[in-house]
C-alpha atoms as a PDB file:
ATOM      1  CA  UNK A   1      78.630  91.209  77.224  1.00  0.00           C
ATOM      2  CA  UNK A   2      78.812  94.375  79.568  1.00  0.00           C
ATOM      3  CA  UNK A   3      81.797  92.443  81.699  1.00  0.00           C
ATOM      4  CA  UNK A   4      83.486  91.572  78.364  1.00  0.00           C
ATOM      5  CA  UNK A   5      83.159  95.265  77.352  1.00  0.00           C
ATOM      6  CA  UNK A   6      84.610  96.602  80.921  1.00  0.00           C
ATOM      7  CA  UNK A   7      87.168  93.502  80.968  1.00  0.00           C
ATOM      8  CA  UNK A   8      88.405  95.037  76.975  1.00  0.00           C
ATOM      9  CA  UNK A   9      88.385  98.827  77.885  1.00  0.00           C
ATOM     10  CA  UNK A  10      90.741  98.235  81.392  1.00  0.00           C
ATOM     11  CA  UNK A  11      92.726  95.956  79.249  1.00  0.00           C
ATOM     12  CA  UNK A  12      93.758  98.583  77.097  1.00  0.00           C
ATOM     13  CA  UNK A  13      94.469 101.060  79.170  1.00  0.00           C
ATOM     14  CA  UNK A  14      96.475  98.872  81.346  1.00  0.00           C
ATOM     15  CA  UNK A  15      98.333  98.687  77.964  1.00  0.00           C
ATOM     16  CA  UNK A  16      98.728 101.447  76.886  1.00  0.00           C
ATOM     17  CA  UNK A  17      99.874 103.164  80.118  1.00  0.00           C
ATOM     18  CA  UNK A  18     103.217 101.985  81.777  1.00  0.00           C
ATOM     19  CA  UNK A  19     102.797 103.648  85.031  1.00  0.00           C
ATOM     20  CA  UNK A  20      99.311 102.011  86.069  1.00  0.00           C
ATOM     21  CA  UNK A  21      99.782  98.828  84.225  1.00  0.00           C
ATOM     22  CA  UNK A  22     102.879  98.858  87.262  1.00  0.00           C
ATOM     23  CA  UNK A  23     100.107  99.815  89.739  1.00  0.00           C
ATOM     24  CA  UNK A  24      97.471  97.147  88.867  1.00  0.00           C
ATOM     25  CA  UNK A  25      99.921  94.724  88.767  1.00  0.00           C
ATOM     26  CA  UNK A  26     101.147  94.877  92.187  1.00  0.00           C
ATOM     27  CA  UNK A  27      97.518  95.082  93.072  1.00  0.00           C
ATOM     28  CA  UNK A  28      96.731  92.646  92.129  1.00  0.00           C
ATOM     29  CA  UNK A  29     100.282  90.344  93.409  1.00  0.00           C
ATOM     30  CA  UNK A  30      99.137  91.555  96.414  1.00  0.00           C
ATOM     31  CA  UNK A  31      95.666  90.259  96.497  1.00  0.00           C
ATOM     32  CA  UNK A  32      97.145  87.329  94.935  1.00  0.00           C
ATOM     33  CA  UNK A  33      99.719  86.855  97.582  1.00  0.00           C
ATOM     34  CA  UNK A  34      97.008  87.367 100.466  1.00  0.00           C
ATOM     35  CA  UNK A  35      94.703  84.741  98.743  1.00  0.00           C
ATOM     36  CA  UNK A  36      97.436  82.060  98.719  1.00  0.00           C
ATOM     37  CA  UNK A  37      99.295  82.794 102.805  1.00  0.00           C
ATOM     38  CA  UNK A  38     100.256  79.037 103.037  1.00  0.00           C
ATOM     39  CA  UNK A  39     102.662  79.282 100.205  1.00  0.00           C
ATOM     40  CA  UNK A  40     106.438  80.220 101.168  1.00  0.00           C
ATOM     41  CA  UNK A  41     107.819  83.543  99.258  1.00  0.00           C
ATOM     42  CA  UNK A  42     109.873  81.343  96.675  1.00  0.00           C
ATOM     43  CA  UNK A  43     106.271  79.198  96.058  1.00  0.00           C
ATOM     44  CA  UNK A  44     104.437  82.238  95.356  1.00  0.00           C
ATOM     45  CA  UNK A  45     107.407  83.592  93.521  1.00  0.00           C
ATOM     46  CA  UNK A  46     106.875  80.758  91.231  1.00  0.00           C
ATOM     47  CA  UNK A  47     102.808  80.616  91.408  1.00  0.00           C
ATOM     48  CA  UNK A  48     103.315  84.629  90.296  1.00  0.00           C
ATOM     49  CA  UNK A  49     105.488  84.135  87.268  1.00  0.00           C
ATOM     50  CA  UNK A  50     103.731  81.178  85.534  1.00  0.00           C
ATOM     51  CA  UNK A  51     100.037  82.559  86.274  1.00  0.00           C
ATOM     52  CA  UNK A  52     100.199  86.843  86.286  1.00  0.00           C
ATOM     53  CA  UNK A  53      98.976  86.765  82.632  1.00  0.00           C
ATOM     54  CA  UNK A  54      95.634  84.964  83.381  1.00  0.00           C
ATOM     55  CA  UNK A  55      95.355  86.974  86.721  1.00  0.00           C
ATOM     56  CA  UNK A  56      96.309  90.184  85.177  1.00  0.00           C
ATOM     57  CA  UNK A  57      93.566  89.214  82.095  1.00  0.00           C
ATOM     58  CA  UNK A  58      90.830  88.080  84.516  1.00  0.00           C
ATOM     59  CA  UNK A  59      91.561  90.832  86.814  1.00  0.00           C
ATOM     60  CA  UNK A  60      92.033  93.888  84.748  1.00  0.00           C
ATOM     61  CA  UNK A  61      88.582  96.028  85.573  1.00  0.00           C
ATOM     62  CA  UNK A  62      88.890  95.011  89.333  1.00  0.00           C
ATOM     63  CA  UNK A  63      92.374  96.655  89.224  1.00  0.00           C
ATOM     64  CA  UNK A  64      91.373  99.950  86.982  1.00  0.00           C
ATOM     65  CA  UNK A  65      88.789 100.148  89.310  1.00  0.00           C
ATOM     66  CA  UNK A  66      90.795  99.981  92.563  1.00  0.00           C
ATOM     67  CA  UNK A  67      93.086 102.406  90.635  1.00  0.00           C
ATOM     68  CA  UNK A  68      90.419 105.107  90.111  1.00  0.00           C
ATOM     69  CA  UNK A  69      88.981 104.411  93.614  1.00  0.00           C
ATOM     70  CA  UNK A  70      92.519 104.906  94.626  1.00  0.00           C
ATOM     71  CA  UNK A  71      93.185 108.431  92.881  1.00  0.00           C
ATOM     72  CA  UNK A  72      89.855 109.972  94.568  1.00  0.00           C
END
């Protein structure tokens, strides 16, 4: 419940503001890219487009908290 609770609040305010929704997101296409190395820049290209909404979902309070973390 707590994780579904943090997972809701980062959600929103990845939603509600443009400029670290644009942060997070290339956090997290970064970890992304340096989980997957084997793949070629045009394969991740295409991994990236057809999963970010799923990673961006799943990984929304590991990136608000990198953000925060990141503004210290």
């Amino acid at each position: 419940m707590e994780r579904d609770n943090l997972m809701h609040g980062a959600r929103t305010a990845l939603n509600t503001n443009a400029d670290i929704r644009e942060w997070a997101e290339n956090y997290l296409k970064e970890k992304t890219r340096g989980e997957n190395a084997a793949m070629t820049e045009e394969e991740f290209e295409k991994h990236w487009k057809y999963h970010k909404p799923e990673i961006m979902h799943e990984g929304a309070a590991e990136a608000m908290q990198a953000f925060r973390e990141s503004r210290r």
